[in-house]
PDB file of N, CA and C in Angstrom:
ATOM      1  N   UNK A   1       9.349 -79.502  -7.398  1.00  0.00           N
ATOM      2  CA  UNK A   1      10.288 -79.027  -8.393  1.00  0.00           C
ATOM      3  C   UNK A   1      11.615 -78.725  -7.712  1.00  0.00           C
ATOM      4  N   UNK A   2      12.564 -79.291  -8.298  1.00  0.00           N
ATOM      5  CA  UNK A   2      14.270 -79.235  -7.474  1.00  0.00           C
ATOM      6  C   UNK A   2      14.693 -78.012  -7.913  1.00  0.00           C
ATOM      7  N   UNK A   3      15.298 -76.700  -7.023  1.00  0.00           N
ATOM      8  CA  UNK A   3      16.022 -75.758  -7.062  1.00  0.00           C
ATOM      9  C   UNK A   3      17.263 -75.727  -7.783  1.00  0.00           C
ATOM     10  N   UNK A   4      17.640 -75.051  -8.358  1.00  0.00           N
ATOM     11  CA  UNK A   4      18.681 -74.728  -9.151  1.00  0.00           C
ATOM     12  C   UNK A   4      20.122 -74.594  -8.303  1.00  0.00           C
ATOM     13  N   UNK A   5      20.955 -74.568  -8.976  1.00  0.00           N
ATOM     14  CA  UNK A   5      22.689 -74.884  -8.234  1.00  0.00           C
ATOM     15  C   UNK A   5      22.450 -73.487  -8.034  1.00  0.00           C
ATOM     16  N   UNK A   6      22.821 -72.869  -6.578  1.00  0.00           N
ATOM     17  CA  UNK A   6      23.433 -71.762  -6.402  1.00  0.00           C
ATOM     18  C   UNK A   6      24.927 -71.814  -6.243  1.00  0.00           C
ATOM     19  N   UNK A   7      24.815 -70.181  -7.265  1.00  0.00           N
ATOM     20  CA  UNK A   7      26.687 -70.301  -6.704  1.00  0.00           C
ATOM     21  C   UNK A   7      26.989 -70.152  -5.375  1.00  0.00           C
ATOM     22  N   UNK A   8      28.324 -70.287  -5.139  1.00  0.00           N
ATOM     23  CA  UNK A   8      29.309 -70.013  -4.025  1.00  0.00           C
ATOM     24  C   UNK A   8      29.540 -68.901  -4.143  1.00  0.00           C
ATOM     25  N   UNK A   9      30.113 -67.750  -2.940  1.00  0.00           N
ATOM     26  CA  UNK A   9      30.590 -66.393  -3.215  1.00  0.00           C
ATOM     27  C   UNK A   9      31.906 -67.046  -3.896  1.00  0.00           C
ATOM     28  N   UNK A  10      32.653 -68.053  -3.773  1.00  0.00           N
ATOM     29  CA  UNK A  10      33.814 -68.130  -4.318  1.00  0.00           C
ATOM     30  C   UNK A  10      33.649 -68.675  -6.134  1.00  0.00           C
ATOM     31  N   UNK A  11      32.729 -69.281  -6.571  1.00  0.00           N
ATOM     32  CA  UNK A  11      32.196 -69.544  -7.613  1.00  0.00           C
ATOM     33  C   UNK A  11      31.915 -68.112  -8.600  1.00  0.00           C
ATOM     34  N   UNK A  12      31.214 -66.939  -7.650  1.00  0.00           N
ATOM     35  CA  UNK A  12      31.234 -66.166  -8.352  1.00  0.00           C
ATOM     36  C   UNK A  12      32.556 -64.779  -8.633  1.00  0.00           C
ATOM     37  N   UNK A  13      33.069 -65.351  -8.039  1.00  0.00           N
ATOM     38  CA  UNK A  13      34.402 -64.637  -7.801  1.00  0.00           C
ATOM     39  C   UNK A  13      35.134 -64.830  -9.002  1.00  0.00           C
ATOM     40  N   UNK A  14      35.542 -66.280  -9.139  1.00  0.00           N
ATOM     41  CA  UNK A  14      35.461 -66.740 -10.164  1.00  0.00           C
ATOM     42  C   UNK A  14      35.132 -66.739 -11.728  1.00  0.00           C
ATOM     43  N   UNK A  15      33.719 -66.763 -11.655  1.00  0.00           N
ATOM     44  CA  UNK A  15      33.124 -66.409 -12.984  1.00  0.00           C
ATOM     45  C   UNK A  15      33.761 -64.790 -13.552  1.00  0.00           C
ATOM     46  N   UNK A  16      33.361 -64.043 -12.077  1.00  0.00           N
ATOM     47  CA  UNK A  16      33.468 -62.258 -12.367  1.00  0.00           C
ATOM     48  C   UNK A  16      35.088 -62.559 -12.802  1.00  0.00           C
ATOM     49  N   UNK A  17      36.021 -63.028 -12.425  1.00  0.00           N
ATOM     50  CA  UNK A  17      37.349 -62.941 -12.566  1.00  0.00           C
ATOM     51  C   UNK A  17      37.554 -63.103 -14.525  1.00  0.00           C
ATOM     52  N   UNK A  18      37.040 -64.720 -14.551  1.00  0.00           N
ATOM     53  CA  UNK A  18      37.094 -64.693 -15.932  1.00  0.00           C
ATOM     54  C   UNK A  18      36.693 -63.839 -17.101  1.00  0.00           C
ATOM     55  N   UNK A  19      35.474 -63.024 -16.661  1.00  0.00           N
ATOM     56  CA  UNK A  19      34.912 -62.064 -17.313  1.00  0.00           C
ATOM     57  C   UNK A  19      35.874 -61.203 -17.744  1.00  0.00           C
ATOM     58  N   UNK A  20      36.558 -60.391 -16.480  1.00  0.00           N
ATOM     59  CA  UNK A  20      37.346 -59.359 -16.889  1.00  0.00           C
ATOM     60  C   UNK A  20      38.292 -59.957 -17.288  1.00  0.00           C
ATOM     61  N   UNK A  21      38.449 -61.504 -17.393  1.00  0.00           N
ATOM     62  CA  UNK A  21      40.488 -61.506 -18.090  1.00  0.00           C
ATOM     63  C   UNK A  21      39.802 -61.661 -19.547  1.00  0.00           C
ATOM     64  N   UNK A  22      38.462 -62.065 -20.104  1.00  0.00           N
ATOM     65  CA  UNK A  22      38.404 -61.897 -21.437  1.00  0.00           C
ATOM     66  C   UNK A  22      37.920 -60.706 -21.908  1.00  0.00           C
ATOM     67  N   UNK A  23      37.551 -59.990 -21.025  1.00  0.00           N
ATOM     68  CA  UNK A  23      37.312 -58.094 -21.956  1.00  0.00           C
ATOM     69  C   UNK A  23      38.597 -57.725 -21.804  1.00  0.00           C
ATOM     70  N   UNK A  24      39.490 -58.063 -20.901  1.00  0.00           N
ATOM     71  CA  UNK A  24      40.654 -56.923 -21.078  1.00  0.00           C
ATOM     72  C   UNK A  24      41.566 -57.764 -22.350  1.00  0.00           C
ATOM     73  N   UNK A  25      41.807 -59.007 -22.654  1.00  0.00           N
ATOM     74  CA  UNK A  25      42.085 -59.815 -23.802  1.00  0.00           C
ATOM     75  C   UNK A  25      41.361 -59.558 -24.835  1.00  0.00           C
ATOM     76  N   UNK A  26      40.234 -58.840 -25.099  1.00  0.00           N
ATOM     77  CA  UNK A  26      38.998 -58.724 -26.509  1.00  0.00           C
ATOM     78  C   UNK A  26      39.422 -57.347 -26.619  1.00  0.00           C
ATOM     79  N   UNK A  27      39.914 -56.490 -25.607  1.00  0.00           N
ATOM     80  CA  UNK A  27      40.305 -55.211 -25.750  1.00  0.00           C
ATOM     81  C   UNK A  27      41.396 -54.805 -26.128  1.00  0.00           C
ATOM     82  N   UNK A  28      42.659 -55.363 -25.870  1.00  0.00           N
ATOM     83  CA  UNK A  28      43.945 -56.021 -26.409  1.00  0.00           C
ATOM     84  C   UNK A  28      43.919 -56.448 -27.734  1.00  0.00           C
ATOM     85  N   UNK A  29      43.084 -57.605 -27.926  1.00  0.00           N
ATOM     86  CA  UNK A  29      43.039 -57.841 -29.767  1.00  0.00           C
ATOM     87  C   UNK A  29      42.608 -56.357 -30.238  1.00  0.00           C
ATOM     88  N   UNK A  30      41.392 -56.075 -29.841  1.00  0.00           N
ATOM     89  CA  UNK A  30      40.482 -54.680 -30.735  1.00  0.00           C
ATOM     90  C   UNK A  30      41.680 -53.746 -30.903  1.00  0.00           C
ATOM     91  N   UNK A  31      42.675 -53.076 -29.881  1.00  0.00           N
ATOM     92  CA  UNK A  31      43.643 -52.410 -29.953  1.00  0.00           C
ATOM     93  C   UNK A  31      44.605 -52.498 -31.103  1.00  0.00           C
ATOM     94  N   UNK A  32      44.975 -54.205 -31.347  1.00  0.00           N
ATOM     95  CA  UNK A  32      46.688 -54.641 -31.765  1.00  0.00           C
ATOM     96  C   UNK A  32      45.488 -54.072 -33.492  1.00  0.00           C
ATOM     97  N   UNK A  33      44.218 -54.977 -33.165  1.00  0.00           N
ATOM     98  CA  UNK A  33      43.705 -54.988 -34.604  1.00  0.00           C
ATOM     99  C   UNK A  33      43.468 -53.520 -35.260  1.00  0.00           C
ATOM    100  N   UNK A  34      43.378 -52.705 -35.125  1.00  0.00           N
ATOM    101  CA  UNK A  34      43.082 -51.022 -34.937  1.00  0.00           C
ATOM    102  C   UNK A  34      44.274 -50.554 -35.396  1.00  0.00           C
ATOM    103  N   UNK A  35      45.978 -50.823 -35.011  1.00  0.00           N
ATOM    104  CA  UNK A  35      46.667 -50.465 -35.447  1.00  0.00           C
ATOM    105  C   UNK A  35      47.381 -50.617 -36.539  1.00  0.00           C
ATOM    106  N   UNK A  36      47.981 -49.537 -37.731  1.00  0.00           N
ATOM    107  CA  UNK A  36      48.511 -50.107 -38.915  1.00  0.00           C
ATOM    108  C   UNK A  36      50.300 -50.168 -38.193  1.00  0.00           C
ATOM    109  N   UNK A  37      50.552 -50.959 -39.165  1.00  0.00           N
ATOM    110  CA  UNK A  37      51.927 -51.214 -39.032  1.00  0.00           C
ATOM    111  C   UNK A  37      53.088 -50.140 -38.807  1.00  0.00           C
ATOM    112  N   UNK A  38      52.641 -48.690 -39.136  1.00  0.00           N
ATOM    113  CA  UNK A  38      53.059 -48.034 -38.963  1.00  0.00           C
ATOM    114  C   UNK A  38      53.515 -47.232 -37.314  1.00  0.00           C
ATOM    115  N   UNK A  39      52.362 -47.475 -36.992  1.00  0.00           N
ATOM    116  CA  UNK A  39      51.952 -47.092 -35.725  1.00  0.00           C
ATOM    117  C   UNK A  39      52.665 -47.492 -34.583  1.00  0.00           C
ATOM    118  N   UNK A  40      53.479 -46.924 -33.669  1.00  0.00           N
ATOM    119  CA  UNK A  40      54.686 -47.047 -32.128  1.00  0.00           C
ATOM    120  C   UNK A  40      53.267 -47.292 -31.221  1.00  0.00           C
ATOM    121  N   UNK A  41      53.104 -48.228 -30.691  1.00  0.00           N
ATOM    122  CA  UNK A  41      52.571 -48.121 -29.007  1.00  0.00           C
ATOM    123  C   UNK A  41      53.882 -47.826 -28.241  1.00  0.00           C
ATOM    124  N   UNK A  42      53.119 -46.385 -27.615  1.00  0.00           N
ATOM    125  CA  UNK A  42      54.156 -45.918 -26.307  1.00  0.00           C
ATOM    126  C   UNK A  42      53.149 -45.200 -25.270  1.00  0.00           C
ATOM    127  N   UNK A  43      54.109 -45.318 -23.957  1.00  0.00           N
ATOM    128  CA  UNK A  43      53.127 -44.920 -22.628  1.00  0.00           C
ATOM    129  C   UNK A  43      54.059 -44.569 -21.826  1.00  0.00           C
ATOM    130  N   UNK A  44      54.063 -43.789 -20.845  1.00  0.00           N
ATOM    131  CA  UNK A  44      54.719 -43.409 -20.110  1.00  0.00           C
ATOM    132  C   UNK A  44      56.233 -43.812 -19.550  1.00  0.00           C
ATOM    133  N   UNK A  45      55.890 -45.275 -19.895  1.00  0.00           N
ATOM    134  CA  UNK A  45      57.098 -46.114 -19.561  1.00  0.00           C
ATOM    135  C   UNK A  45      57.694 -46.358 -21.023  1.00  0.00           C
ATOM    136  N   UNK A  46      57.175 -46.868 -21.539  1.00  0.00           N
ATOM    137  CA  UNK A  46      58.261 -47.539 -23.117  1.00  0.00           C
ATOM    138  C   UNK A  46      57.811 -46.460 -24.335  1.00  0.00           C
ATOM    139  N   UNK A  47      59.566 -46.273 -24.368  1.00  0.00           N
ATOM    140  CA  UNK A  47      59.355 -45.744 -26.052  1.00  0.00           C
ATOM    141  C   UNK A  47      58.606 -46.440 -26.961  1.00  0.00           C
ATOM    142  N   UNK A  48      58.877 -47.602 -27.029  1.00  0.00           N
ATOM    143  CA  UNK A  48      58.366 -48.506 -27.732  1.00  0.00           C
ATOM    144  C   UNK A  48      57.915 -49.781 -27.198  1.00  0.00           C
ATOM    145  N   UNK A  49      56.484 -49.905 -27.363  1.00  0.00           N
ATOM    146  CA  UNK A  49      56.259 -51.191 -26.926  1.00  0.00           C
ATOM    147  C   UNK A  49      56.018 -52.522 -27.627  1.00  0.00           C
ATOM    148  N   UNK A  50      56.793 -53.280 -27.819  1.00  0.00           N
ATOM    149  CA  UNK A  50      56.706 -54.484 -28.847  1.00  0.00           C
ATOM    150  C   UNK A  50      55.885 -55.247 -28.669  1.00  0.00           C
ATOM    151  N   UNK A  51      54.916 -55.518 -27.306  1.00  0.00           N
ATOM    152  CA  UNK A  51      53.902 -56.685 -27.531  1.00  0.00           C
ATOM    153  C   UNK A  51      53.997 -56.650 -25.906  1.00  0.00           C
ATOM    154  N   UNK A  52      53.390 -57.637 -25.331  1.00  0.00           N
ATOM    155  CA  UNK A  52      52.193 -57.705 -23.919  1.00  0.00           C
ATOM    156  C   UNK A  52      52.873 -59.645 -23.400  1.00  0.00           C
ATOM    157  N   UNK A  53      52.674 -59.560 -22.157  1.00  0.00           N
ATOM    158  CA  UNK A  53      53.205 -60.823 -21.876  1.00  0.00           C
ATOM    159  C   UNK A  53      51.681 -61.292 -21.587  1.00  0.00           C
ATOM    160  N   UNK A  54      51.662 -62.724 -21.593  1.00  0.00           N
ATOM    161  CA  UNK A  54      50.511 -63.703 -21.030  1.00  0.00           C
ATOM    162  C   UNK A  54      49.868 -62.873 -20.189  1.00  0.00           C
ATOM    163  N   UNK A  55      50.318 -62.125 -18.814  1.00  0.00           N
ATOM    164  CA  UNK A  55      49.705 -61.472 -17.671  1.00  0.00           C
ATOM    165  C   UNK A  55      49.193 -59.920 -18.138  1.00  0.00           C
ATOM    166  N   UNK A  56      49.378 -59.934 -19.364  1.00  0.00           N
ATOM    167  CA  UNK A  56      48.916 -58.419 -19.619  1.00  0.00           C
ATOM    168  C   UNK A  56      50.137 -57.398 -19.587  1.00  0.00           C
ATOM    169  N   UNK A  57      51.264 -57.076 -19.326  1.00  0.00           N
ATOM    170  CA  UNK A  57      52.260 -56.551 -18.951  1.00  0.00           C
ATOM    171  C   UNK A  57      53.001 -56.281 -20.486  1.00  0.00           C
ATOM    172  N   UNK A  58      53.163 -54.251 -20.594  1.00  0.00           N
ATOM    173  CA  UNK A  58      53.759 -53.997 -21.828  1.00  0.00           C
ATOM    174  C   UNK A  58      55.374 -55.006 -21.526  1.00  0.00           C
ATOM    175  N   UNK A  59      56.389 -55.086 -22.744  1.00  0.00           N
ATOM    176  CA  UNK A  59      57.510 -55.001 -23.119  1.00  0.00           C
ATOM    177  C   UNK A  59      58.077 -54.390 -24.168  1.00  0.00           C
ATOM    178  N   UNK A  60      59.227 -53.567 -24.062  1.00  0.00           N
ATOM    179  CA  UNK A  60      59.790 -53.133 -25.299  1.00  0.00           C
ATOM    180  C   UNK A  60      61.128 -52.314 -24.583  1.00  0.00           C
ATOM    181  N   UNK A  61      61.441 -51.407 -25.352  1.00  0.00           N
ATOM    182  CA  UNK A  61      62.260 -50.065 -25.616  1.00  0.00           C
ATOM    183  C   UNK A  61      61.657 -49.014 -24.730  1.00  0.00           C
ATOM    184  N   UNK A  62      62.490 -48.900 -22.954  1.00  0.00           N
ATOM    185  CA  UNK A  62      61.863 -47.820 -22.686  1.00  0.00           C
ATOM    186  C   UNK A  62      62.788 -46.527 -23.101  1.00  0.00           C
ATOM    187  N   UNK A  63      61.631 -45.376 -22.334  1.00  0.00           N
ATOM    188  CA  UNK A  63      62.340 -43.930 -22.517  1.00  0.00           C
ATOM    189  C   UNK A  63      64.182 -43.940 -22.165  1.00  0.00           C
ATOM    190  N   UNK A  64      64.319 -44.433 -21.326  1.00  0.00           N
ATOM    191  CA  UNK A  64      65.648 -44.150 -20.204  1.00  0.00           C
ATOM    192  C   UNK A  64      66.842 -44.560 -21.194  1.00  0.00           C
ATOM    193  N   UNK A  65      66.098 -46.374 -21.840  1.00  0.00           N
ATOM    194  CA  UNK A  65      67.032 -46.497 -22.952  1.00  0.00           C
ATOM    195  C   UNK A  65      67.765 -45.887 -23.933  1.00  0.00           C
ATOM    196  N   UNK A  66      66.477 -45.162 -24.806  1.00  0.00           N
ATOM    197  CA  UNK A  66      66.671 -44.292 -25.820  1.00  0.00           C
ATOM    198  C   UNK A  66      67.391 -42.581 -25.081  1.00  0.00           C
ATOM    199  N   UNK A  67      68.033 -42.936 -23.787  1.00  0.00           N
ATOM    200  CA  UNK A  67      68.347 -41.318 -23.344  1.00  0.00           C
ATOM    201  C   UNK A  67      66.868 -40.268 -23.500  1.00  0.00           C
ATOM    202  N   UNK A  68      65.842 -40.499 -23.391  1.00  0.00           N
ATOM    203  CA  UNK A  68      65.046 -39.457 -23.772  1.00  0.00           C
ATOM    204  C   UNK A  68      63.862 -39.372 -21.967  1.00  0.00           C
ATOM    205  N   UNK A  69      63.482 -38.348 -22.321  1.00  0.00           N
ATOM    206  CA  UNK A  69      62.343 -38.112 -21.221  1.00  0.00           C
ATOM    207  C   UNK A  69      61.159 -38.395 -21.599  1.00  0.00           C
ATOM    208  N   UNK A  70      60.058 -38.956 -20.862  1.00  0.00           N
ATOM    209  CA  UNK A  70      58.669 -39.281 -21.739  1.00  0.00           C
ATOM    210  C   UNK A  70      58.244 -38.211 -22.496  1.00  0.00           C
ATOM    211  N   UNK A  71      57.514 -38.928 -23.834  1.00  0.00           N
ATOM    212  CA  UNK A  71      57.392 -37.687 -25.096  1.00  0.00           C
ATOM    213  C   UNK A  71      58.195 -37.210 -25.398  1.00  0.00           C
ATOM    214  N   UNK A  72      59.352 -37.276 -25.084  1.00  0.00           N
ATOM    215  CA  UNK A  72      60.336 -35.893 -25.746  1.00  0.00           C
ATOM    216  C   UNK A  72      60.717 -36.265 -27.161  1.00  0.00           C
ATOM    217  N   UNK A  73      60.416 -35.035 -27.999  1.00  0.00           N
ATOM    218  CA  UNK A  73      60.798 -35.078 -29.629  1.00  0.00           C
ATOM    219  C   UNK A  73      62.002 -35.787 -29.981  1.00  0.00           C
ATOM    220  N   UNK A  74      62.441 -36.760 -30.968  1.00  0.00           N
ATOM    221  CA  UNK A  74      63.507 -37.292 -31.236  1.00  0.00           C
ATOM    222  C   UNK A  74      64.312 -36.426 -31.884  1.00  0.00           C
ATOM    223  N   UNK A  75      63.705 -35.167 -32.256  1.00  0.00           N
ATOM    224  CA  UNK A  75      64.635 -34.292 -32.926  1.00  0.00           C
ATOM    225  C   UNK A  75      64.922 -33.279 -32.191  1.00  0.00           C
ATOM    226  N   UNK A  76      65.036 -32.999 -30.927  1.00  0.00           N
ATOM    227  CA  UNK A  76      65.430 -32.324 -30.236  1.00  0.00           C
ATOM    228  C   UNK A  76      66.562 -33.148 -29.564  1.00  0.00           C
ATOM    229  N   UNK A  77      66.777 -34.316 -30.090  1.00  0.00           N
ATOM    230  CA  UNK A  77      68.111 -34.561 -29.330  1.00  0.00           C
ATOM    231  C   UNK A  77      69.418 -34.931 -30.384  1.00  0.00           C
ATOM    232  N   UNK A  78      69.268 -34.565 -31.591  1.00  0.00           N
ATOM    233  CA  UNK A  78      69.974 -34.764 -32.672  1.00  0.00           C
ATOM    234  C   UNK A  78      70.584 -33.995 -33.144  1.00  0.00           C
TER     235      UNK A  78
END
């Protein structure tokens, strides 16, 4: 009876790699899908974050832009 293909450590490097780029992409949809339209994604860096590049990476409106400090109330500067 002929043995089965073993992987390569680099084969499984591989596989494990793809794994995590589609949970952190299934986690990303579950997120965008979760939110109503109403709803600002913001994090330490962006006031506002408008959407995610190919590599995973926020973009938007950061704090520094808007003159503000992370979290700080918009009505405390008005």
């Amino acid at each position: 009876m002929a043995k089965g293909h073993r992987k390569t450590p680099e084969e499984k490097a591989a596989v494990a790699k793809q794994k995590r780029k589609q949970r952190r992409a299934k986690r990303k949809k579950e997120a965008r899908d979760n939110l109503t339209k109403e709803e600002i994604l913001q994090d330490d860096r962006f006031f506002c974050i408008a959407g995610y590049t190919s590599g995973g990476a926020p973009y938007g409106v950061t704090w520094e832009e808007k003159d503000l400090k992370p979290w700080e109330d918009l009505e405390e500067n008005e």
